[in-house]
PDB file of N, CA and C in Angstrom:
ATOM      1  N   UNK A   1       3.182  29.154  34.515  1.00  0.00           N
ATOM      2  CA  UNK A   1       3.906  27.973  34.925  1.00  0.00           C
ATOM      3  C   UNK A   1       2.941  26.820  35.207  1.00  0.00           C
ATOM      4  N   UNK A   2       1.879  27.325  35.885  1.00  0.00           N
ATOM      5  CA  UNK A   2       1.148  25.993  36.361  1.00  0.00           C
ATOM      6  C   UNK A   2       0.594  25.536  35.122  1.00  0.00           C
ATOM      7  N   UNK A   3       0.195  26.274  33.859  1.00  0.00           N
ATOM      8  CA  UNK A   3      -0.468  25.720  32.840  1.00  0.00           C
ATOM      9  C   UNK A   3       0.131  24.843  32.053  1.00  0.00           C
ATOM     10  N   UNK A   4       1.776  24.781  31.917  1.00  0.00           N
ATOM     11  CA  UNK A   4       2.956  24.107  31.531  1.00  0.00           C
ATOM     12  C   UNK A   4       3.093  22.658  32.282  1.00  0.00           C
ATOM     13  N   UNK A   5       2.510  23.171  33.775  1.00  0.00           N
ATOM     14  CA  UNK A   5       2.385  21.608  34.251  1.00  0.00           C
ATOM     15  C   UNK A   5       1.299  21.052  34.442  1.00  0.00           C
ATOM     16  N   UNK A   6       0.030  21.129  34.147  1.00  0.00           N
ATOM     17  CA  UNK A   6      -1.466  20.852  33.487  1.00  0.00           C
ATOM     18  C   UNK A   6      -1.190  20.305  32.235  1.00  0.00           C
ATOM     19  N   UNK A   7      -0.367  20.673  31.174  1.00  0.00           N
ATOM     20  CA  UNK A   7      -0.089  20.050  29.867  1.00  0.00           C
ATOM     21  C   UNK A   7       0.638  19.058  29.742  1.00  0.00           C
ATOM     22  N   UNK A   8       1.695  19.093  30.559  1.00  0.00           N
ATOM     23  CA  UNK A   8       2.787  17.860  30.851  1.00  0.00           C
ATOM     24  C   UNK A   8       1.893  16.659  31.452  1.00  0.00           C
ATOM     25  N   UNK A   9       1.118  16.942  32.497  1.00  0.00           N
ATOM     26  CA  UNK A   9       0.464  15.792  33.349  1.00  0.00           C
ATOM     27  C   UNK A   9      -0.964  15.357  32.256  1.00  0.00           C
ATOM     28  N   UNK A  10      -1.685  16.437  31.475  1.00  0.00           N
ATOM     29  CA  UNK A  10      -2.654  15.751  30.432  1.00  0.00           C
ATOM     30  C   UNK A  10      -1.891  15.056  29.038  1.00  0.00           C
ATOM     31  N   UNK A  11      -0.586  15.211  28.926  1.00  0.00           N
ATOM     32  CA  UNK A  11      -0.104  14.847  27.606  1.00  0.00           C
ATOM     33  C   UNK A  11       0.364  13.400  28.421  1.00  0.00           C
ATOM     34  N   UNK A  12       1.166  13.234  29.393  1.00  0.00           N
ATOM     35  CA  UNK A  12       1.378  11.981  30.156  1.00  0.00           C
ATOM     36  C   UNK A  12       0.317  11.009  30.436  1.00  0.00           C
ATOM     37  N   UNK A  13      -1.320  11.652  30.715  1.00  0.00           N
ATOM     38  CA  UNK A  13      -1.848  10.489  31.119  1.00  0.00           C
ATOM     39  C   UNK A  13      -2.618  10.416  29.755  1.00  0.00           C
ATOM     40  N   UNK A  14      -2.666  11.141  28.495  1.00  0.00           N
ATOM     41  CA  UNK A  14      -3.391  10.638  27.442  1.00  0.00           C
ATOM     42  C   UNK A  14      -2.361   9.622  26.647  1.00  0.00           C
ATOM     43  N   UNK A  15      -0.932   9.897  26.794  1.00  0.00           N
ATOM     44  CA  UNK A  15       0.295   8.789  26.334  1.00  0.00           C
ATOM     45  C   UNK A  15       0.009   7.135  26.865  1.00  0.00           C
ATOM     46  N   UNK A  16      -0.026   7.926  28.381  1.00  0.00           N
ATOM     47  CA  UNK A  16      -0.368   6.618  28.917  1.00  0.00           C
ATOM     48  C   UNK A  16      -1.155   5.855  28.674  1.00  0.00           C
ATOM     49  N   UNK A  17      -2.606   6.303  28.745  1.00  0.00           N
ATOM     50  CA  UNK A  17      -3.727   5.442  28.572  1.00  0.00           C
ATOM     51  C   UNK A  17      -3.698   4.768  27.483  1.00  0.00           C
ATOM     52  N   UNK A  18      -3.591   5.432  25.831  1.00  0.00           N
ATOM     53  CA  UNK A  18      -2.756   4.665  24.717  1.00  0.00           C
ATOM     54  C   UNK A  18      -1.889   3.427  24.809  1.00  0.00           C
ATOM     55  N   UNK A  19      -1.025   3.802  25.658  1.00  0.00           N
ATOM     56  CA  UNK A  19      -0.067   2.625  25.577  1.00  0.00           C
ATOM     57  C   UNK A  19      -0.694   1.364  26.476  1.00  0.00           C
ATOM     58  N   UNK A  20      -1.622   1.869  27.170  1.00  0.00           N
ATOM     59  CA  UNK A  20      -2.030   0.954  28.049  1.00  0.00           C
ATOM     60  C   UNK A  20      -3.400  -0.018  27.343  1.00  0.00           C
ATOM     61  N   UNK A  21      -4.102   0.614  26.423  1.00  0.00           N
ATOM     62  CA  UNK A  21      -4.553   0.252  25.686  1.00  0.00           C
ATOM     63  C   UNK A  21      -4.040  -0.936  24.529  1.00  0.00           C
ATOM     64  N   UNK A  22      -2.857  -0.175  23.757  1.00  0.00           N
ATOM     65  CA  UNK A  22      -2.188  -1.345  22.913  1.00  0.00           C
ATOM     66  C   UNK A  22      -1.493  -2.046  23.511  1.00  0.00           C
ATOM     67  N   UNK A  23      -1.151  -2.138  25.041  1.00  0.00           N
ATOM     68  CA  UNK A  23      -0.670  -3.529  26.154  1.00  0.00           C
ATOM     69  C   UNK A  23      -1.846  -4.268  25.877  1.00  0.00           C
ATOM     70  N   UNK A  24      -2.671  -4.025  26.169  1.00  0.00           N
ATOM     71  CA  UNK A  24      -3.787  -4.807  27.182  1.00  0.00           C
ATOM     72  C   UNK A  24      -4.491  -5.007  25.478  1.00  0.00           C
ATOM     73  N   UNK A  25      -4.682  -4.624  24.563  1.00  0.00           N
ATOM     74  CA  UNK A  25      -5.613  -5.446  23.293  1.00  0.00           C
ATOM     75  C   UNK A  25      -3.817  -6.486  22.633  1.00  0.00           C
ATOM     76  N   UNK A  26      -2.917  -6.311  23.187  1.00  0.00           N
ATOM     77  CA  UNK A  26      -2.373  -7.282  22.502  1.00  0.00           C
ATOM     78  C   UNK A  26      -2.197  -8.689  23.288  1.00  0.00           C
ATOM     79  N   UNK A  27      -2.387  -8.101  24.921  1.00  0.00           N
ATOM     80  CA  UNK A  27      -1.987  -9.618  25.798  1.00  0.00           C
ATOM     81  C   UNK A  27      -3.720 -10.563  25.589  1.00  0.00           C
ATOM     82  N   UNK A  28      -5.005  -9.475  25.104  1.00  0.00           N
ATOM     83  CA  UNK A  28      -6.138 -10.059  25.148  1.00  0.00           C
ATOM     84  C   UNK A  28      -6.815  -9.992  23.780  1.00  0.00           C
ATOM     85  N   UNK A  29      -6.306 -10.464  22.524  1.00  0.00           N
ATOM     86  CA  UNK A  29      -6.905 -10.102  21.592  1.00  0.00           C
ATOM     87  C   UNK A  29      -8.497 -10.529  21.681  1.00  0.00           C
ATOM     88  N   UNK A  30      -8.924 -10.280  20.849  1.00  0.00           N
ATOM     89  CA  UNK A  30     -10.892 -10.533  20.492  1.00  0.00           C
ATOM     90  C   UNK A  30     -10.587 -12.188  20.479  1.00  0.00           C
ATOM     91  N   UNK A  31     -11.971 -12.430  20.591  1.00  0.00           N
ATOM     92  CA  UNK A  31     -11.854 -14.047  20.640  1.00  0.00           C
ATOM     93  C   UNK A  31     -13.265 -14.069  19.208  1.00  0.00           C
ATOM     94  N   UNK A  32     -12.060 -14.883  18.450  1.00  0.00           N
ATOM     95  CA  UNK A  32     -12.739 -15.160  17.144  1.00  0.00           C
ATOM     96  C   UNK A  32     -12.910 -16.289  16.519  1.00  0.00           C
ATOM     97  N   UNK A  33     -14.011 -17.150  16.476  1.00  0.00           N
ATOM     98  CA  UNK A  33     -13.968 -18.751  16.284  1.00  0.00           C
ATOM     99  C   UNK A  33     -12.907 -19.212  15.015  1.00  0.00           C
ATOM    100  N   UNK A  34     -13.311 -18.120  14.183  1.00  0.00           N
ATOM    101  CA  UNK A  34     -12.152 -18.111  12.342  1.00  0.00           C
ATOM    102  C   UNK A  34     -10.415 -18.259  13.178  1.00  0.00           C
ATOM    103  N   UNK A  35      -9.959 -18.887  12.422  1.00  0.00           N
ATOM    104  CA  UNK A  35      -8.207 -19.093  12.464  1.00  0.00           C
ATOM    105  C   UNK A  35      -8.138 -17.659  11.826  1.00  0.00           C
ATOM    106  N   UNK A  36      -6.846 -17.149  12.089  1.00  0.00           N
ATOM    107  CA  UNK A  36      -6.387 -15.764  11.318  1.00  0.00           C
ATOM    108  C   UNK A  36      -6.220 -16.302  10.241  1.00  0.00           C
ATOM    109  N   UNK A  37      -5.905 -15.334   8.947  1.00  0.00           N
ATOM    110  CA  UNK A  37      -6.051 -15.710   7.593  1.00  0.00           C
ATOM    111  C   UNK A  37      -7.380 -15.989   6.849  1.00  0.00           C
ATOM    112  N   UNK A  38      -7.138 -15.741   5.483  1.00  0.00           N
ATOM    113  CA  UNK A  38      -8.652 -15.838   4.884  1.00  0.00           C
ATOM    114  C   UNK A  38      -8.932 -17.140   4.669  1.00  0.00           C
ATOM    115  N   UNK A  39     -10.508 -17.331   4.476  1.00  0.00           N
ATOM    116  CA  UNK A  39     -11.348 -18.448   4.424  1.00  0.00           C
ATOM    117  C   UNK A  39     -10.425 -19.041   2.963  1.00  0.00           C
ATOM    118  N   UNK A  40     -10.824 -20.518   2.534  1.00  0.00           N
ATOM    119  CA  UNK A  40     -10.155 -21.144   1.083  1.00  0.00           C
ATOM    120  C   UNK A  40     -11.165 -20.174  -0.035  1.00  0.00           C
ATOM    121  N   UNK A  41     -12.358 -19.983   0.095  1.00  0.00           N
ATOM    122  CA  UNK A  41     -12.579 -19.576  -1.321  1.00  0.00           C
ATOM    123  C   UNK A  41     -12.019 -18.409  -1.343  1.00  0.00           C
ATOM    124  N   UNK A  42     -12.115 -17.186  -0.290  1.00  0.00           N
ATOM    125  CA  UNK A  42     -11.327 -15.755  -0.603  1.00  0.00           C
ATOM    126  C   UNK A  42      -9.857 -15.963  -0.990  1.00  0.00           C
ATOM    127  N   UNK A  43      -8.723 -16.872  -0.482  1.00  0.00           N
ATOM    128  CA  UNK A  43      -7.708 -17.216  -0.822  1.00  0.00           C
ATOM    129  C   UNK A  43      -7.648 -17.427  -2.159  1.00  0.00           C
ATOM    130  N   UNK A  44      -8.576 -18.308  -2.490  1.00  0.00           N
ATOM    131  CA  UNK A  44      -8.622 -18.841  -4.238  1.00  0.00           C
ATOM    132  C   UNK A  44      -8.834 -17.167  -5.093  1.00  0.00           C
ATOM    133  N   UNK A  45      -9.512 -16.494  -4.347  1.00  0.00           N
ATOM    134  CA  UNK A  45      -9.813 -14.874  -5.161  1.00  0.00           C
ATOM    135  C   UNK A  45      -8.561 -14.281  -5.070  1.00  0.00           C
ATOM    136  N   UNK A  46      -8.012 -14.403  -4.065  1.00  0.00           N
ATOM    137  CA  UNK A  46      -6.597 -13.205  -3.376  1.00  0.00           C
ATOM    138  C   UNK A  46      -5.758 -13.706  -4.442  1.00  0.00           C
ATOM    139  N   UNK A  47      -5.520 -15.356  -4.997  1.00  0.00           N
ATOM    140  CA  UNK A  47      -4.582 -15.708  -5.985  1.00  0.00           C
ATOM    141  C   UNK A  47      -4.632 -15.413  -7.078  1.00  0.00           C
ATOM    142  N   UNK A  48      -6.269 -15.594  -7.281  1.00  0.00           N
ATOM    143  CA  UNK A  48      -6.506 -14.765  -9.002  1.00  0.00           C
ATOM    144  C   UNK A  48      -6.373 -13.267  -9.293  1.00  0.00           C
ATOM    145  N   UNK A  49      -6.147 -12.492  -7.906  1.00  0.00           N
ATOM    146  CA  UNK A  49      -6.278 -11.198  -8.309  1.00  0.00           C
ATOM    147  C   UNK A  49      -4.872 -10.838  -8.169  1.00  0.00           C
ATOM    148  N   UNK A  50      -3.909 -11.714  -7.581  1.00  0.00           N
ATOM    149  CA  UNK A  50      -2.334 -11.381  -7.876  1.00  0.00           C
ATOM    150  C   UNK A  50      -1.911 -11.888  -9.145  1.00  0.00           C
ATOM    151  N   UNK A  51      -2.356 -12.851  -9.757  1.00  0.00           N
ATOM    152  CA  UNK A  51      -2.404 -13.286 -10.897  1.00  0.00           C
ATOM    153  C   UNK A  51      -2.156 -12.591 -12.162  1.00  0.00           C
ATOM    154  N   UNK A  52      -3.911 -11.897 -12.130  1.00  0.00           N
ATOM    155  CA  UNK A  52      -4.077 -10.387 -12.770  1.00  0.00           C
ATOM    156  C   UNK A  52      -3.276  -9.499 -12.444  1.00  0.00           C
ATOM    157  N   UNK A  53      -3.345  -8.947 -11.058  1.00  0.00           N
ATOM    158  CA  UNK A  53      -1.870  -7.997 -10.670  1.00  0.00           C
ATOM    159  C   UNK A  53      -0.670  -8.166 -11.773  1.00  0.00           C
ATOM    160  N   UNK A  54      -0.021  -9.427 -11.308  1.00  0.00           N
ATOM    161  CA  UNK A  54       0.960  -9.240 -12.326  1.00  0.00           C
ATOM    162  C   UNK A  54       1.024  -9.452 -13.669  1.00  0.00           C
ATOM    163  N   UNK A  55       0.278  -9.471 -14.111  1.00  0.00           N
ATOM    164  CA  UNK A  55       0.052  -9.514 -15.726  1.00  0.00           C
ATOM    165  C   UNK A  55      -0.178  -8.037 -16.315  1.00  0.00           C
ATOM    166  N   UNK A  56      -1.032  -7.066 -15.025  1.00  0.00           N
ATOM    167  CA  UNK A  56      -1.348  -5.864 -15.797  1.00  0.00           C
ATOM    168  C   UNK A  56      -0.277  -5.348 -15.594  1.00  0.00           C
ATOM    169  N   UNK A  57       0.946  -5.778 -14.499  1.00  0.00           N
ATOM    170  CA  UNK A  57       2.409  -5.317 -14.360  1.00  0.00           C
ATOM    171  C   UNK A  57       3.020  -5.223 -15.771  1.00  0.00           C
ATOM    172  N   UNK A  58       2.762  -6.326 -15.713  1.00  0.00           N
ATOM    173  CA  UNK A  58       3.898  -6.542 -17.359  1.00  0.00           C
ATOM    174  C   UNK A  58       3.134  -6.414 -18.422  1.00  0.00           C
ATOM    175  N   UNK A  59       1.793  -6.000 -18.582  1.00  0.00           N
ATOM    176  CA  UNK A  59       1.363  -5.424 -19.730  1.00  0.00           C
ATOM    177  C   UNK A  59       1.923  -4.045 -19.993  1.00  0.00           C
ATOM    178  N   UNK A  60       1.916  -3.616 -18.746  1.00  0.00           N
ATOM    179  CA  UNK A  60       1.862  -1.882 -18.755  1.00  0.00           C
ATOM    180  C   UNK A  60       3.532  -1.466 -19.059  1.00  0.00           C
ATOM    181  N   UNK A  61       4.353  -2.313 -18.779  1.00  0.00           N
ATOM    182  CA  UNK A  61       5.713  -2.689 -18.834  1.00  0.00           C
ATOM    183  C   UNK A  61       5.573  -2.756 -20.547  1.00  0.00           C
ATOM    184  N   UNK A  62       5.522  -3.646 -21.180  1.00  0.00           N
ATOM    185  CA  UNK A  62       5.330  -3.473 -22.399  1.00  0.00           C
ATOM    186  C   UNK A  62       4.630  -2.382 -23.147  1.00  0.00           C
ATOM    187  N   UNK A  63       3.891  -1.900 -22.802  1.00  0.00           N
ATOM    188  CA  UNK A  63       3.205  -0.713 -23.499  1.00  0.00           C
ATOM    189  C   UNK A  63       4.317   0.200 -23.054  1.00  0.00           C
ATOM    190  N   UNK A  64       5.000   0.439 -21.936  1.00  0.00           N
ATOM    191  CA  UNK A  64       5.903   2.254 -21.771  1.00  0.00           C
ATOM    192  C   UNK A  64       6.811   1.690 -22.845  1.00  0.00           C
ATOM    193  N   UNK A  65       7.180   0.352 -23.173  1.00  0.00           N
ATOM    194  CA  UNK A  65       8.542  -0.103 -23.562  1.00  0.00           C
ATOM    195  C   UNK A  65       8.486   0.168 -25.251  1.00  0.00           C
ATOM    196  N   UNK A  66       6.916  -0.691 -25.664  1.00  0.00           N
ATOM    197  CA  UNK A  66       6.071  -0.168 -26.795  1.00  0.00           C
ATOM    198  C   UNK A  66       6.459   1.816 -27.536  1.00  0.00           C
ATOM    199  N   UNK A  67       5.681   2.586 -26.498  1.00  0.00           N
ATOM    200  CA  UNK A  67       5.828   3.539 -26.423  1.00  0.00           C
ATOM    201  C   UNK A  67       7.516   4.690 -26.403  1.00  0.00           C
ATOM    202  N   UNK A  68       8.384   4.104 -25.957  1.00  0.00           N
ATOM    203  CA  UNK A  68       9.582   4.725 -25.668  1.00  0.00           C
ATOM    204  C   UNK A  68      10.382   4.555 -27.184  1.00  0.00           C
ATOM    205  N   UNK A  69       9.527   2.916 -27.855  1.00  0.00           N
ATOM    206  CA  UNK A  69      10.634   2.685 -28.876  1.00  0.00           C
ATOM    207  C   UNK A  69       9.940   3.598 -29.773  1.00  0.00           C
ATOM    208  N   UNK A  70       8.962   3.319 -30.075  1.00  0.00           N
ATOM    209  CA  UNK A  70       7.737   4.366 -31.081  1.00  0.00           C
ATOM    210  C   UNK A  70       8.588   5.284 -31.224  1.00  0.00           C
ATOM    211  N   UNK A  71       8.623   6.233 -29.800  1.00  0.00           N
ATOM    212  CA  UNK A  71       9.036   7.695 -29.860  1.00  0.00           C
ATOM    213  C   UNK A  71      10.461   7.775 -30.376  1.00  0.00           C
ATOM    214  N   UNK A  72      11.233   7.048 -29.988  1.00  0.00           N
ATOM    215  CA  UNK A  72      12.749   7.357 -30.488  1.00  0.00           C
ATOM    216  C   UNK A  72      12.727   7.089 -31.711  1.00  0.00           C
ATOM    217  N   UNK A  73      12.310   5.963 -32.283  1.00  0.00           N
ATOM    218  CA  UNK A  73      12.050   6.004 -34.126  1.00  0.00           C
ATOM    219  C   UNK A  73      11.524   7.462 -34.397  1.00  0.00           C
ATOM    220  N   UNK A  74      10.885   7.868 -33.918  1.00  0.00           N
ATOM    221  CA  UNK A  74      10.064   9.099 -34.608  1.00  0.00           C
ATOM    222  C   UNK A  74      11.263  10.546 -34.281  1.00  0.00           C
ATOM    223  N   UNK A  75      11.746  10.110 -33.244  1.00  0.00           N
ATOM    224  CA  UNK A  75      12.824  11.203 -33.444  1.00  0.00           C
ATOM    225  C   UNK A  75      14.163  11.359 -34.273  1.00  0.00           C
ATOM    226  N   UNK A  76      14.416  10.095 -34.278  1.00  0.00           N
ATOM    227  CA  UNK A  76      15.573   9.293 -35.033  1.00  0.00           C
ATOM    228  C   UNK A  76      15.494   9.534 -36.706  1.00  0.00           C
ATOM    229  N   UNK A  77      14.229   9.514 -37.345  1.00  0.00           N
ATOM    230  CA  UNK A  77      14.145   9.727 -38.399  1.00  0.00           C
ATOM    231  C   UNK A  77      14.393  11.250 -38.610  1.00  0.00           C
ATOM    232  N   UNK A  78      15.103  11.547 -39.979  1.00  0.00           N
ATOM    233  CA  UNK A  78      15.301  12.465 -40.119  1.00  0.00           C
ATOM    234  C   UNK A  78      14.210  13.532 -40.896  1.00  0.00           C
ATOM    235  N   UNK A  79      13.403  14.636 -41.024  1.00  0.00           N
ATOM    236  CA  UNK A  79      12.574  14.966 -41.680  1.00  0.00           C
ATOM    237  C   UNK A  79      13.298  15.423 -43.443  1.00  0.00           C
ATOM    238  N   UNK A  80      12.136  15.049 -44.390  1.00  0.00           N
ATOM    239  CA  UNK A  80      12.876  15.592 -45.245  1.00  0.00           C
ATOM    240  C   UNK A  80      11.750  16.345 -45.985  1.00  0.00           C
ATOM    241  N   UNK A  81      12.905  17.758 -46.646  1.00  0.00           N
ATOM    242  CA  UNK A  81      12.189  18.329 -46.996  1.00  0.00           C
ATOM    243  C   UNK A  81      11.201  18.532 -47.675  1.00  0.00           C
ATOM    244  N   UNK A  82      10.267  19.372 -48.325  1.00  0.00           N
ATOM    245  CA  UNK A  82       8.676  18.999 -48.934  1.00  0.00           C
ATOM    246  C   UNK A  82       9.532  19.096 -50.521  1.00  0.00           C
ATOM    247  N   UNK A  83       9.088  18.901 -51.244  1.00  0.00           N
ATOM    248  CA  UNK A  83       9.169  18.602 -52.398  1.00  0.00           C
ATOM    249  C   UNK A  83       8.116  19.543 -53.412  1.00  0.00           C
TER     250      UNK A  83
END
């Protein structure tokens, strides 16, 4: 019994301290001279690489689409026999 309440009172104050932790880093965040958000040249990168993102989207989109028609022609045709 007593070890049941040794676990209850270490699981309570390790809960606690956690929560007391993400209180206290959110009422005091770090003090950081930078504004949140990225600097302009990383921004200018973050745009070119969504850019790319979606292009290799819709490349790859075209290639399964490429690929799906391929295959159904190839099934669609009928084989004929050898001659």
């Amino acid at each position: 019994m007593l070890q049941i309440v040794l676990w209850a009172l270490g699981t309570g104050f390790v809960t606690g301290a956690v929560w007391f932790a993400i209180v206290s880093f959110r009422r005091h965040p770090t003090a950081s001279s930078e504004p949140p958000g990225l600097p302009p040249s990383h921004q200018t990168d973050a745009n070119t690489l969504e850019d790319v993102s979606r292009r290799l989207v819709e490349l790859e989109e075209r290639v399964d689409a490429s690929e799906y028609l391929l295959k159904r022609d190839k099934i669609a045709q009928p084989r004929r026999p050898p001659s």
